[in-house]
N, C-alpha and C. Protein backbone atom coordinates (compact mmCIF):
# COMPACT_ATOMS: atom_id res chain seq x y z
N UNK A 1 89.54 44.72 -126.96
CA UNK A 1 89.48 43.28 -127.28
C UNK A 1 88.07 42.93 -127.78
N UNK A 2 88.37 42.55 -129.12
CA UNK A 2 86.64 42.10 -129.60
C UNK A 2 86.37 40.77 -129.43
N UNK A 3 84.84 40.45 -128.84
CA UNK A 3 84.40 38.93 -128.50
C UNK A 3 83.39 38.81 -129.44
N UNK A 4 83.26 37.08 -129.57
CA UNK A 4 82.88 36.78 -131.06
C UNK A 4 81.77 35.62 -129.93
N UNK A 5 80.36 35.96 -130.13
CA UNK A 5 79.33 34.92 -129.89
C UNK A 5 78.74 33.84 -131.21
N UNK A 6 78.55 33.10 -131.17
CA UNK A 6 78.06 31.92 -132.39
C UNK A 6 77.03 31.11 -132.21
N UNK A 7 75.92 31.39 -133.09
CA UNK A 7 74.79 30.37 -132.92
C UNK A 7 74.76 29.06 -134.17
N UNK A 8 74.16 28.50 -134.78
CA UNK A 8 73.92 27.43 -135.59
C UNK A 8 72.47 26.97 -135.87
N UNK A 9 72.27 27.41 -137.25
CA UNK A 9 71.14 27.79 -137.25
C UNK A 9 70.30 27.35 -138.25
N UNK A 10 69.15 26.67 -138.46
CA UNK A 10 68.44 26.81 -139.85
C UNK A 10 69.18 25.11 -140.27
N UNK A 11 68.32 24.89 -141.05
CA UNK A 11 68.50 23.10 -141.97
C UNK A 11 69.66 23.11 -142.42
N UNK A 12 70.61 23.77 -142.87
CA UNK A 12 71.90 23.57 -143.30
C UNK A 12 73.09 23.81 -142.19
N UNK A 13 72.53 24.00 -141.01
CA UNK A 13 73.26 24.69 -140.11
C UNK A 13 74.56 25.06 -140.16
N UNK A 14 73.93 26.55 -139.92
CA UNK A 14 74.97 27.64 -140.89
C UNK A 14 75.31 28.38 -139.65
N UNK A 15 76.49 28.82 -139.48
CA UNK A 15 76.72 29.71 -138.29
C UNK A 15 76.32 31.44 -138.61
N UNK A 16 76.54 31.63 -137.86
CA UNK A 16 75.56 32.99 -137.54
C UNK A 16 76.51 33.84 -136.25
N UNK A 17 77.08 34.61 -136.20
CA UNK A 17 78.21 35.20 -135.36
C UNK A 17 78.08 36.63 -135.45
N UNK A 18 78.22 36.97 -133.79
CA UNK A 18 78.07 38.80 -133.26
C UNK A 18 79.09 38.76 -133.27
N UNK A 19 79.45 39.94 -133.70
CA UNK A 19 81.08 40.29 -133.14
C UNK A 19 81.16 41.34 -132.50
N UNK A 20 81.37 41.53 -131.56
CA UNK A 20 81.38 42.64 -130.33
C UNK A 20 82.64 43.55 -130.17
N UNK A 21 82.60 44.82 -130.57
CA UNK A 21 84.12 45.77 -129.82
C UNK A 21 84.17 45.65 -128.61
N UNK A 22 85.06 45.27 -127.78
CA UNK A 22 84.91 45.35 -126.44
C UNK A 22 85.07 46.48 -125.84
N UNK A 23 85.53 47.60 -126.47
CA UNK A 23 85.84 49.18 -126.07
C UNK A 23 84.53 50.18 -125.51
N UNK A 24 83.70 49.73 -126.81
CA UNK A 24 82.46 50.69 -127.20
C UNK A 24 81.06 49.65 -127.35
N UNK A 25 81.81 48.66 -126.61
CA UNK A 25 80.18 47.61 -127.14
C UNK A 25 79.46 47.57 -128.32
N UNK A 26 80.25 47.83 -129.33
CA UNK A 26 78.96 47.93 -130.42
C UNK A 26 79.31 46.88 -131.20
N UNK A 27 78.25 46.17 -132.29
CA UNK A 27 78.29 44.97 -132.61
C UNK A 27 78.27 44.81 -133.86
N UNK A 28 78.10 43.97 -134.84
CA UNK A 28 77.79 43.62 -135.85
C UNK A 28 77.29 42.05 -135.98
N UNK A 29 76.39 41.49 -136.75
CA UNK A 29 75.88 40.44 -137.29
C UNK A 29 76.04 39.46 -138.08
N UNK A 30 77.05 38.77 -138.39
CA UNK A 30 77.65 38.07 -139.34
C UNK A 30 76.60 37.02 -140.18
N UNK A 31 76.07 36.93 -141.25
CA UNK A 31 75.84 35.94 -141.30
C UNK A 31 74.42 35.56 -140.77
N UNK A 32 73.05 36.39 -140.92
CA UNK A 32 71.50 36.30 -140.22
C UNK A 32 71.37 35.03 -141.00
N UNK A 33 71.29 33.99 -140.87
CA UNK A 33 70.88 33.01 -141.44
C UNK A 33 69.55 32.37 -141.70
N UNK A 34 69.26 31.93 -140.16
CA UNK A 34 67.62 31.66 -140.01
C UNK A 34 67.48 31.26 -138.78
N UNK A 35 66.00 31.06 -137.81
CA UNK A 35 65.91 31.12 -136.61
C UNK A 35 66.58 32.63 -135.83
N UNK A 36 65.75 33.96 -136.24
CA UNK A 36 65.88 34.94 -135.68
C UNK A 36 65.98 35.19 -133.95
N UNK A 37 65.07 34.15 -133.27
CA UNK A 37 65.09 34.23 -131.59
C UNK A 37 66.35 33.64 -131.37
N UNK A 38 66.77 33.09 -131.94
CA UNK A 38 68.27 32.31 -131.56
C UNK A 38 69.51 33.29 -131.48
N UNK A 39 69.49 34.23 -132.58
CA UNK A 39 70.24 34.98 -133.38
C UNK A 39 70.50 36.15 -132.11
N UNK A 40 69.09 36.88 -132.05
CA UNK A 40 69.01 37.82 -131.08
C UNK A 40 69.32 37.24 -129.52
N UNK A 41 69.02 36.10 -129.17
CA UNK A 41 69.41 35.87 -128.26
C UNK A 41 71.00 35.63 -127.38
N UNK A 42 71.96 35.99 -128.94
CA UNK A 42 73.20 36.41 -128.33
C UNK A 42 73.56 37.81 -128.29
N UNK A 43 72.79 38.63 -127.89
CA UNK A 43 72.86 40.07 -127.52
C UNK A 43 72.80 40.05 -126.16
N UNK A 44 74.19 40.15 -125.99
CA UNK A 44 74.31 40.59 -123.96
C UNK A 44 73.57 42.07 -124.04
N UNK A 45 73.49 42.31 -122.58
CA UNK A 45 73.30 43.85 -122.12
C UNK A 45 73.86 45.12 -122.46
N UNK A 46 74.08 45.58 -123.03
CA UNK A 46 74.48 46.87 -123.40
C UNK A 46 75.68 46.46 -125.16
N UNK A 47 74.94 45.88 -125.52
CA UNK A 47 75.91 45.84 -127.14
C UNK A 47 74.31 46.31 -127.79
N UNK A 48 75.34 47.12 -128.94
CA UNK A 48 74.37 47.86 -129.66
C UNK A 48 75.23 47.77 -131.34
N UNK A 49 73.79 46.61 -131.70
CA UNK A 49 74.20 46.15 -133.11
C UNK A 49 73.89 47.45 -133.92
N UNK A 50 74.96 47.24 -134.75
CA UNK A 50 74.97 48.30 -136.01
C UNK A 50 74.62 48.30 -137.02
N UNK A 51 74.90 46.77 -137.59
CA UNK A 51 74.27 46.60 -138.90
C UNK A 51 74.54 45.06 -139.11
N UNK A 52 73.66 44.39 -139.95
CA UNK A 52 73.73 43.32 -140.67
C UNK A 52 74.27 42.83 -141.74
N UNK A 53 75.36 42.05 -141.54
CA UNK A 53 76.45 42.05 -143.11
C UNK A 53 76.22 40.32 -143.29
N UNK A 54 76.23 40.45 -144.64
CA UNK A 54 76.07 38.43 -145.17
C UNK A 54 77.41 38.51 -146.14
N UNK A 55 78.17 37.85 -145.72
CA UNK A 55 79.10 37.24 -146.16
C UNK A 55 78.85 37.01 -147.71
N UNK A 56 77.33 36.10 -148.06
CA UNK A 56 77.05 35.95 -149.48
C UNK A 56 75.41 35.83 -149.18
N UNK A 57 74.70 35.38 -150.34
CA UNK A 57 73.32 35.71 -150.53
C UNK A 57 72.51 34.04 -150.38
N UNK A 58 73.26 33.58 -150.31
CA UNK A 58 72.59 32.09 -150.09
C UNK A 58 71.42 32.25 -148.92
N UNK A 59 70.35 31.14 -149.54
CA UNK A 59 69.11 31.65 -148.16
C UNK A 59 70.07 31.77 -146.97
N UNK A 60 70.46 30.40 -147.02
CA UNK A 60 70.87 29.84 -145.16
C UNK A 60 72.01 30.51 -144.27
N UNK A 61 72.44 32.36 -145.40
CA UNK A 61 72.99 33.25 -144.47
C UNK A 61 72.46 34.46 -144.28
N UNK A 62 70.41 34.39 -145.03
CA UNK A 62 69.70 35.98 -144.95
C UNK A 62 68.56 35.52 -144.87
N UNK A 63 68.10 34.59 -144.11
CA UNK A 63 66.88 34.07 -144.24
C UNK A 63 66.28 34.79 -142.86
N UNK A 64 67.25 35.23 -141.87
CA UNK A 64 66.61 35.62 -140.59
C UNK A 64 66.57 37.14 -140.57
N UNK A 65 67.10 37.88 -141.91
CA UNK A 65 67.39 39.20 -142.01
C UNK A 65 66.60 40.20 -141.57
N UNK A 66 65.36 40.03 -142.50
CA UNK A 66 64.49 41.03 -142.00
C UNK A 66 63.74 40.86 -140.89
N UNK A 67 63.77 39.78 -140.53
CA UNK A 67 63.03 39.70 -138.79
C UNK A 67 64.18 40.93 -137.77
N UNK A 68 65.40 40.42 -138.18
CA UNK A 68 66.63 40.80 -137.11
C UNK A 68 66.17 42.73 -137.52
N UNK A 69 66.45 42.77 -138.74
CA UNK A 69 66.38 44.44 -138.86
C UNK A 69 64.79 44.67 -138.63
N UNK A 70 64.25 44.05 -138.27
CA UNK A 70 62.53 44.94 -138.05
C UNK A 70 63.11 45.02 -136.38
N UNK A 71 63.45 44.25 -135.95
CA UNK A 71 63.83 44.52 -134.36
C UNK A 71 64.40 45.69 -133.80
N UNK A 72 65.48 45.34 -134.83
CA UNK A 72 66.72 46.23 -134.47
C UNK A 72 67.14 48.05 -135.22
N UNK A 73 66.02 47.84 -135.94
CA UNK A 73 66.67 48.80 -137.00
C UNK A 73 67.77 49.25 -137.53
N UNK A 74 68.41 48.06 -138.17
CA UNK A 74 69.84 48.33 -138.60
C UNK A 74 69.76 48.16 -139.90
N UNK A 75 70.83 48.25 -140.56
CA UNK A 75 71.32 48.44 -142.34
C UNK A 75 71.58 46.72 -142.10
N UNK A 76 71.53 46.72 -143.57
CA UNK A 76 71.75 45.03 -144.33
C UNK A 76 72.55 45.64 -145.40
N UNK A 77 74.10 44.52 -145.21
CA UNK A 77 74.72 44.82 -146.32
C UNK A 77 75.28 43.64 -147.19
N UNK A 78 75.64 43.48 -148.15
CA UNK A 78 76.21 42.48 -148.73
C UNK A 78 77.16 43.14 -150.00
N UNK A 79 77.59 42.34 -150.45
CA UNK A 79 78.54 42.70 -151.80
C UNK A 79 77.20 42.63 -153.04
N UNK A 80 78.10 43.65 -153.80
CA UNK A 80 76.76 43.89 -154.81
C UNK A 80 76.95 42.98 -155.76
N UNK A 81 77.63 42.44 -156.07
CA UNK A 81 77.64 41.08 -156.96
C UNK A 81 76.97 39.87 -156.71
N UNK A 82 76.50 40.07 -155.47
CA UNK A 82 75.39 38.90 -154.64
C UNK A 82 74.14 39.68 -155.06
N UNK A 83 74.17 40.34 -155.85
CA UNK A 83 72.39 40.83 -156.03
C UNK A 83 71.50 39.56 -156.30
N UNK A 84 72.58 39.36 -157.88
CA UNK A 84 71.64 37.96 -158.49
C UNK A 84 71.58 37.10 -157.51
N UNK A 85 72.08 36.85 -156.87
CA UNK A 85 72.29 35.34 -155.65
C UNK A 85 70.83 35.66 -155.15
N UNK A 86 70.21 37.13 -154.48
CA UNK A 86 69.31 37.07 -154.19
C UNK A 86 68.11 37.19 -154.88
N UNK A 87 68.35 37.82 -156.14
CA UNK A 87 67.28 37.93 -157.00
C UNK A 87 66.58 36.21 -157.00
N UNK A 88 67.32 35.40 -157.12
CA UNK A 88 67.04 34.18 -157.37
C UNK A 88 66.70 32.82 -156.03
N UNK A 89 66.47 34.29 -155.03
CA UNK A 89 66.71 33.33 -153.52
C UNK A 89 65.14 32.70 -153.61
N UNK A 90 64.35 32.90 -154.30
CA UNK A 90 62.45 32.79 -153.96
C UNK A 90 62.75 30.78 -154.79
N UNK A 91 63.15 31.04 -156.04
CA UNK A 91 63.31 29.98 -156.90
C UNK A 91 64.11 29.49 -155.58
N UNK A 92 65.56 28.91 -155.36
CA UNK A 92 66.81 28.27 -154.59
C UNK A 92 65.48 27.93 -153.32
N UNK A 93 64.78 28.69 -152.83
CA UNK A 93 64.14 28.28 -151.39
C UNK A 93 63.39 26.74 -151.30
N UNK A 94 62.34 27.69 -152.67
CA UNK A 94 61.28 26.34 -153.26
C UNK A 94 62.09 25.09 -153.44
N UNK A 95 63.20 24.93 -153.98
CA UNK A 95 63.40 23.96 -154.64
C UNK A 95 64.14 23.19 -153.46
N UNK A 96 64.73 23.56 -152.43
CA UNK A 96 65.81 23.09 -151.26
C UNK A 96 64.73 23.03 -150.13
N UNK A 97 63.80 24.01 -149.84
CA UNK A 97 62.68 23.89 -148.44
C UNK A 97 61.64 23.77 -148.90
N UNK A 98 61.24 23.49 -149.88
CA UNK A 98 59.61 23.41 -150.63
C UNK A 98 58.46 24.75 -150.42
N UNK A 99 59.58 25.71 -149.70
CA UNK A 99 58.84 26.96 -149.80
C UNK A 99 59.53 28.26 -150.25
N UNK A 100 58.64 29.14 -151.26
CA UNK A 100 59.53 30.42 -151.91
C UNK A 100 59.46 31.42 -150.81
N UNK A 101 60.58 31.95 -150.97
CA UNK A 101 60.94 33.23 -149.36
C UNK A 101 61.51 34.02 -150.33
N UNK A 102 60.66 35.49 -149.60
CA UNK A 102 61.36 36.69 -150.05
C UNK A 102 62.85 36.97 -149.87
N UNK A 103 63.88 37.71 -150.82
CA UNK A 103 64.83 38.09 -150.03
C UNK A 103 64.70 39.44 -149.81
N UNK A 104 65.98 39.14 -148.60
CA UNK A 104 66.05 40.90 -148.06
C UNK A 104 65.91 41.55 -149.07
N UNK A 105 65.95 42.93 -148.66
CA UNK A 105 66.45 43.60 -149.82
C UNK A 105 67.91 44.74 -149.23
N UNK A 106 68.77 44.61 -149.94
CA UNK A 106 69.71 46.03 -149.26
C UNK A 106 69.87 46.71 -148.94
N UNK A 107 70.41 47.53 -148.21
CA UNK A 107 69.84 48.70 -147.07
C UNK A 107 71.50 49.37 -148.42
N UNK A 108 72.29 48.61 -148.05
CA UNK A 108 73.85 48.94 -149.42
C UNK A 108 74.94 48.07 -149.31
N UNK A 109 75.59 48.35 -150.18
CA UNK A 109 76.55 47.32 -150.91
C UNK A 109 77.83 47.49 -150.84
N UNK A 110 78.52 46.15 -150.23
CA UNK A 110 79.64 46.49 -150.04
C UNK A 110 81.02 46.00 -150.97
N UNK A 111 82.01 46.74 -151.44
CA UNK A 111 83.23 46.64 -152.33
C UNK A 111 84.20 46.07 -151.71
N UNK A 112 85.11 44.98 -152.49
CA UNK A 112 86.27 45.05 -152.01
C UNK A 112 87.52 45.85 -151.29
N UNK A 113 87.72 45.92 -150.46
CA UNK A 113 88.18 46.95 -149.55
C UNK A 113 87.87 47.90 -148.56
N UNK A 114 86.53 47.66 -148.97
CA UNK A 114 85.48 48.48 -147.98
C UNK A 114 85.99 48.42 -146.46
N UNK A 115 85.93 49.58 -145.71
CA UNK A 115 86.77 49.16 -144.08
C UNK A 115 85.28 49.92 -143.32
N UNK A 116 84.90 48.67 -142.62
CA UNK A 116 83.23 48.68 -141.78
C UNK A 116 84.09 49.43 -140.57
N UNK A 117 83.08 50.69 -140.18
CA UNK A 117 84.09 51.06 -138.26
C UNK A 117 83.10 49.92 -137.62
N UNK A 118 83.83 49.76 -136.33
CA UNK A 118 83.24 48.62 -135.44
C UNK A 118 83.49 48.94 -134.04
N UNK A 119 83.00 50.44 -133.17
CA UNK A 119 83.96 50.96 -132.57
C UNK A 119 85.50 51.58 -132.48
N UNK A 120 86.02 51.22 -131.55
CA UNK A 120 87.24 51.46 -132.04
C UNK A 120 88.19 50.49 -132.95
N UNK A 121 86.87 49.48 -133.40
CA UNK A 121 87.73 48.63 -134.31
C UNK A 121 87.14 48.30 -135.84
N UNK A 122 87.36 47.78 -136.34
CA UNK A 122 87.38 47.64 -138.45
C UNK A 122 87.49 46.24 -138.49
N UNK A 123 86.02 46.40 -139.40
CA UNK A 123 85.94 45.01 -140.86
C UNK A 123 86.74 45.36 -142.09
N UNK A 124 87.53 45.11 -142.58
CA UNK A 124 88.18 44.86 -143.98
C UNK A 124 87.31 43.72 -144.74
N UNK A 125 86.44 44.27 -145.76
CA UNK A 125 85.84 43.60 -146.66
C UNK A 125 87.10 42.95 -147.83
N UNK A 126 87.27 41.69 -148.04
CA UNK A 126 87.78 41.06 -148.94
C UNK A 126 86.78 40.16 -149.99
N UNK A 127 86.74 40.53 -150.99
CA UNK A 127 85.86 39.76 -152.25
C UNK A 127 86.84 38.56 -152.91
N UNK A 128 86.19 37.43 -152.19
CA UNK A 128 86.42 36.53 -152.72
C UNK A 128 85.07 35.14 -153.64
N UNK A 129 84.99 35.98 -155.02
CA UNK A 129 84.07 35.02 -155.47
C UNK A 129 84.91 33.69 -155.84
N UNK A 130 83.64 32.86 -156.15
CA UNK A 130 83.55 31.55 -156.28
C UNK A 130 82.87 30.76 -155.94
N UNK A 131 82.88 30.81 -154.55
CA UNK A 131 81.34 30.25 -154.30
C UNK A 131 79.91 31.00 -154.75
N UNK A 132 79.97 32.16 -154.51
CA UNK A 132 79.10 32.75 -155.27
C UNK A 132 79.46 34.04 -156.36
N UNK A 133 79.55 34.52 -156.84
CA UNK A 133 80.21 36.23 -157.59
C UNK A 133 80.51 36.98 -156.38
N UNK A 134 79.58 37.02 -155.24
CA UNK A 134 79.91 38.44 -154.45
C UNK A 134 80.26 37.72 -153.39
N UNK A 135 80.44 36.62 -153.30
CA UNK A 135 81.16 35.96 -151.80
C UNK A 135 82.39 37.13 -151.07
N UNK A 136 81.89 37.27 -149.96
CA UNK A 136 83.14 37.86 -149.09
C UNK A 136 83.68 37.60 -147.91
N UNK A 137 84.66 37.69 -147.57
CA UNK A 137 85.24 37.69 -146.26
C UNK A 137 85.38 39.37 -145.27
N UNK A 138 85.37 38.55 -144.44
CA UNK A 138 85.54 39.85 -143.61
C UNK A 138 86.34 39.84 -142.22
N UNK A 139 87.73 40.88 -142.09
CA UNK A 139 89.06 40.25 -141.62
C UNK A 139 88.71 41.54 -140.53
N UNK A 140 89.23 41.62 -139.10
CA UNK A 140 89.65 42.47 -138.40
C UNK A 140 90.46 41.55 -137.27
N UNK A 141 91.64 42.86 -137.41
CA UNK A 141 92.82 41.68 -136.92
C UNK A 141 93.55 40.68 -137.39
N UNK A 142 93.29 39.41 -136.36
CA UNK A 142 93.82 38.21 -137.19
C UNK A 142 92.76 37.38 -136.48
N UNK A 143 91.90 37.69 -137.12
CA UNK A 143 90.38 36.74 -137.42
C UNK A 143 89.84 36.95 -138.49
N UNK A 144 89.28 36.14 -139.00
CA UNK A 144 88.73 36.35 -140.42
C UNK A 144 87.50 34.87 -140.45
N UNK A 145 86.28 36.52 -140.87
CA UNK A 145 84.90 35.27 -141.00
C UNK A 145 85.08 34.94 -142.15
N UNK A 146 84.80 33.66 -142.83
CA UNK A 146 85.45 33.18 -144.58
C UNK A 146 84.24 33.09 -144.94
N UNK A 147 82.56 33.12 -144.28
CA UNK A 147 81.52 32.53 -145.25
C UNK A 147 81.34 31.13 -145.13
N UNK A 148 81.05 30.76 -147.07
CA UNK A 148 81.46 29.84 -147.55
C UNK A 148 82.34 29.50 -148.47
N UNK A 149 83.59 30.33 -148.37
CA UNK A 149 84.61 30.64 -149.40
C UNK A 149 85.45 29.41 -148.56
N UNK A 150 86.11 29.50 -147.25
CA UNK A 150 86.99 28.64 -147.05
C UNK A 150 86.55 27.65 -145.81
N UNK A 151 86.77 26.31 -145.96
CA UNK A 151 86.32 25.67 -144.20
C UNK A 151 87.28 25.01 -143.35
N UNK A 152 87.00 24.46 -142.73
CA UNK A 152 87.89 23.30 -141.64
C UNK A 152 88.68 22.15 -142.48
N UNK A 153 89.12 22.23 -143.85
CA UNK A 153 89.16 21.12 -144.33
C UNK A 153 88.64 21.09 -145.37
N UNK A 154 88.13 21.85 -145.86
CA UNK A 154 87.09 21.93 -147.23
C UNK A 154 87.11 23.58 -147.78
N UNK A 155 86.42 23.55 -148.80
CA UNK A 155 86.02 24.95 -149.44
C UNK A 155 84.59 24.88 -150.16
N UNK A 156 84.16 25.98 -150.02
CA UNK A 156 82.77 26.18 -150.49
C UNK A 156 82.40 25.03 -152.10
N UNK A 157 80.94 25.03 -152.12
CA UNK A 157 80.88 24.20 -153.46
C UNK A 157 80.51 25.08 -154.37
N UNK A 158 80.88 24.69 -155.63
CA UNK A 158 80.86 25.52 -156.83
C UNK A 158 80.06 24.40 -157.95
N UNK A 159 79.46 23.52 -157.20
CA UNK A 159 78.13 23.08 -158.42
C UNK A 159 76.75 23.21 -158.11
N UNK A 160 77.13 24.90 -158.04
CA UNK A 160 75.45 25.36 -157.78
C UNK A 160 75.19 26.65 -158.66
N UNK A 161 74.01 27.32 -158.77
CA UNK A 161 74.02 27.95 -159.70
C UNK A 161 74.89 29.44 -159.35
N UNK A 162 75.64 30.02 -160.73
CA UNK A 162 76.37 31.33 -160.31
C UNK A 162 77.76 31.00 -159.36
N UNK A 163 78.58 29.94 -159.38
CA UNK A 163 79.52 29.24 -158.55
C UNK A 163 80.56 29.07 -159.80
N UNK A 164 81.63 29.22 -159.12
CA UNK A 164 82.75 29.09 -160.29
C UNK A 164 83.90 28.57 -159.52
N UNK A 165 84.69 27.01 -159.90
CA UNK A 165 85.83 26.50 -159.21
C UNK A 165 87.37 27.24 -159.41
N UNK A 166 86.96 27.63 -160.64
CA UNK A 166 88.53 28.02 -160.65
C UNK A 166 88.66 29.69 -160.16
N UNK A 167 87.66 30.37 -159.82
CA UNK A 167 87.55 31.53 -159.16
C UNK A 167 87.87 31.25 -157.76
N UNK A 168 87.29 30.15 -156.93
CA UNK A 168 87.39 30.18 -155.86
C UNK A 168 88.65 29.77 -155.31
N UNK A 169 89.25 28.87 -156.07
CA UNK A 169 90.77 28.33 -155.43
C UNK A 169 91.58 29.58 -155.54
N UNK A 170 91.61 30.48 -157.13
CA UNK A 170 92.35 31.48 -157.12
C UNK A 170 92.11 32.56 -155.78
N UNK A 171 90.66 33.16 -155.16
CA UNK A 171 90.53 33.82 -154.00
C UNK A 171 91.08 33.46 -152.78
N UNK A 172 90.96 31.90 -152.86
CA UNK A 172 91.84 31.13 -151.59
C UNK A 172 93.05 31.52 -151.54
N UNK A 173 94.03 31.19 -153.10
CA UNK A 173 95.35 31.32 -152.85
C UNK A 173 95.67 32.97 -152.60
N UNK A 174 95.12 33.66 -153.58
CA UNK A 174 95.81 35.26 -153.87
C UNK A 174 95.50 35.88 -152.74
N UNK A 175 94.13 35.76 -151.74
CA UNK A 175 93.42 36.76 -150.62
C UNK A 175 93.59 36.10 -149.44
N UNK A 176 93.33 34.84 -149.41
CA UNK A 176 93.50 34.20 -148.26
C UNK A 176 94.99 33.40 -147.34
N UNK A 177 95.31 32.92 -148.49
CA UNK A 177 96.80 32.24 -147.69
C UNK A 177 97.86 33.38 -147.81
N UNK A 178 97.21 34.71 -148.08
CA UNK A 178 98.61 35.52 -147.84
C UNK A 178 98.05 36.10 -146.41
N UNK A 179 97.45 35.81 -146.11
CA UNK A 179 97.39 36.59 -144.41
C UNK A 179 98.36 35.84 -143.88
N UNK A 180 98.49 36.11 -142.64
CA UNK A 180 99.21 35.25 -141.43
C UNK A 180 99.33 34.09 -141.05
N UNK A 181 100.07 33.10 -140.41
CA UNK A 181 99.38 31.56 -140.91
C UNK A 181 98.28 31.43 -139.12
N UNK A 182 98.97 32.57 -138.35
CA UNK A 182 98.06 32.70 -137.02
C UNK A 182 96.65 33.05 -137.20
N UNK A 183 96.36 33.83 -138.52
CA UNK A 183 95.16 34.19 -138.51
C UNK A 183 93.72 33.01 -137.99
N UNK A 184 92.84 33.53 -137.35
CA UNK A 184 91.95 32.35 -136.89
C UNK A 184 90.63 32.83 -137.88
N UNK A 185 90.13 31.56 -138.47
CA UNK A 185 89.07 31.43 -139.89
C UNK A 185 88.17 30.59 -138.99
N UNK A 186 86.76 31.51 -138.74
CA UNK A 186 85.24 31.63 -138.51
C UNK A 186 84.90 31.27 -140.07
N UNK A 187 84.59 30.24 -140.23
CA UNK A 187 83.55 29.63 -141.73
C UNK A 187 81.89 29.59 -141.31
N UNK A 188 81.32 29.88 -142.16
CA UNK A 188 80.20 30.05 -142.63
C UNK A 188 78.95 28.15 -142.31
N UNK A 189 80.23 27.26 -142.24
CA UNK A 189 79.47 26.29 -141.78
C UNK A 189 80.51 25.40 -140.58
N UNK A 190 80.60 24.57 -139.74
CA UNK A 190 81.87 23.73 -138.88
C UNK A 190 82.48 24.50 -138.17
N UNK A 191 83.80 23.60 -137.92
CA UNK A 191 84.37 24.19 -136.95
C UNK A 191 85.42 25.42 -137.09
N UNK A 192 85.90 26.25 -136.57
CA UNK A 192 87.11 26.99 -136.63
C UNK A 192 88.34 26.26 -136.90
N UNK A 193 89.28 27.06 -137.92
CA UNK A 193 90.48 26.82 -138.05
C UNK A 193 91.74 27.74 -138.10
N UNK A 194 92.52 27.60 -138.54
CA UNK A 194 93.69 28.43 -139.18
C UNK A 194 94.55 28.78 -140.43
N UNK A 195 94.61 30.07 -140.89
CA UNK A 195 94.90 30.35 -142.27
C UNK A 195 95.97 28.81 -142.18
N UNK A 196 96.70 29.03 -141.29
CA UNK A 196 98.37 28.14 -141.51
C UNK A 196 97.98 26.59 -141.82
N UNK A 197 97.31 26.19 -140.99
CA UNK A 197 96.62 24.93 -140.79
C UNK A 197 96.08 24.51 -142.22
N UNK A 198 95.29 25.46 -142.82
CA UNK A 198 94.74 25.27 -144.40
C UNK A 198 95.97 25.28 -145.29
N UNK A 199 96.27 25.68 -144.81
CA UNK A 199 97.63 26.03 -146.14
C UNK A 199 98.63 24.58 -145.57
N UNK A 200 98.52 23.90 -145.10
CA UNK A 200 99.21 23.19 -144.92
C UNK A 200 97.99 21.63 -145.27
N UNK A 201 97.17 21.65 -144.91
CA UNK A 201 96.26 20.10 -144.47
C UNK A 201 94.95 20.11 -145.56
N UNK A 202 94.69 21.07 -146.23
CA UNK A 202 93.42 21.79 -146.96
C UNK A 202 93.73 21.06 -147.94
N UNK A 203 92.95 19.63 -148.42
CA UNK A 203 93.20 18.85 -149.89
C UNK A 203 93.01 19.70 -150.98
N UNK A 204 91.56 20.54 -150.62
CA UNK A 204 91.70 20.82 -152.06
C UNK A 204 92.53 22.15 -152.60
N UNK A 205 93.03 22.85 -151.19
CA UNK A 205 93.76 24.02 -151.66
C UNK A 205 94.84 24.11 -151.32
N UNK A 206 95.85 23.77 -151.84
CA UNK A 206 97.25 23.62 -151.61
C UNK A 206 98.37 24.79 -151.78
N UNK A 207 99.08 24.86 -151.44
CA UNK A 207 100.55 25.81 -151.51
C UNK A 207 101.80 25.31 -152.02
C-alpha cells in the first residue's frame, strides 16, 4: 500500500508530494517546487527517496530541486520536451519574482510510457502537453499526479509562453478521461479530485 505526504509551497502555492511504497519504503518526489525544509520535512524514518521527478518545468515545480538533490543525492527527471520550459526558467523567474534563478539541470529524461520502479510498485509516465510541451502525468494504480495539466474544476493555463489550448483539452480527453472514473487526481495546485467527477462537473473539459 503506497502513502502519499503533501506540502504547499512557494508564492504560487504549488503542491509538492512524496509518494511512499509501503512494501520497501522507498520514495519518490513529486513536484520540488520551492521551500526545500518544508519538502524534506515530509521524510518519515526509514523512506529512502530515489529520485526527483517534475511533472513540468515551471519554476514553482523545480525551484527547490537542487537544494533537495544536494541533500539527498538523487536523479532529477522531467520530460525532455520541458527542456525549453527550463532553458527559459532565469527570464519566467525575473519577470514573476523579480529575481533570475538557475534551473536544475537533468540528471535524464523521461518519455511517454516510461514505467519509474517504486519498490514493489510503478510510475507510468503519461505525456500530456499543453500546458507546457513536456507536461506529464504520472499514474500508479488508480492515483494519478496531473501537474498542471488537470485540476479540481479547472485545467492548466495555456496563455503563457510554450502553452497550447487545443493540445491540452485533446491530452485531457484521449489520456486522461479514459482511466477509471475511481481514479483519484493529485493536481499540481488545490484540492484532490476524481477522473469521474471531471468528466462529469469540469466546465472546461467535457465528455
Amino acid at each position: 500500500m503506497e502513502r502519499i505526504y503533501y506540502v504547499t509551497v512557494g508564492p504560487l502555492r504549488s503542491n509538492s508530494y512524496l509518494l511512499v511504497d509501503g512494501g520497501s519504503s522507498e520514495g519518490v518526489i513529486i513536484d520540488a517546487g520551492d521551500e526545500p525544509s518544508k519538502i524534506l520535512g515530509m521524510l518519515k524514518t526509514g523512506v529512502r527517496v530515489r529520485r526527483i521527478i517534475a511533472t513540468h518545468g515551471h519554476f514553482d515545480h523545480v525551484l527547490a530541486v537542487d537544494d533537495i538533490r544536494e541533500v539527498l543525492g538523487v536523479e532529477f527527471l522531467i520530460h525532455r520536451a520541458d527542456q525549453a520550459v527550463l532553458d527559459i526558467l532565469p527570464q519566467s523567474t525575473l519577470r514573476i519574482l523579480g529575481v533570475s534563478m538557475k534551473p536544475p539541470k537533468p540528471d535524464g529524461y523521461l518519455e511517454d510510457g516510461d514505467v519509474i520502479p517504486l519498490g514493489g510498485s510503478s510510475l507510468r509516465v503519461i505525456h500530456t502537453p499543453g500546458h507546457s510541451p513536456g507536461s506529464s502525468c504520472l499514474l500508479t494504480g488508480k492515483t494519478l499526479f496531473s501537474g498542471d495539466t488537470l485540476f479540481a474544476g479547472s485545467i492548466g493555463r495555456t496563455d503563457i509562453p510554450l502553452a497550447d489550448s487545443e493540445k491540452i483539452i485533446e491530452s485531457i480527453k484521449s489520456k486522461l478521461y479514459t482511466l477509471p472514473d475511481d481514479t483519484m487526481v493529485y493536481p499540481g495546485h488545490g484540492q484532490w479530485t476524481t477522473i469521474g467527477s471531471e468528466k462529469r462537473t469540469n466546465p472546461f473539459v467535457r465528455v
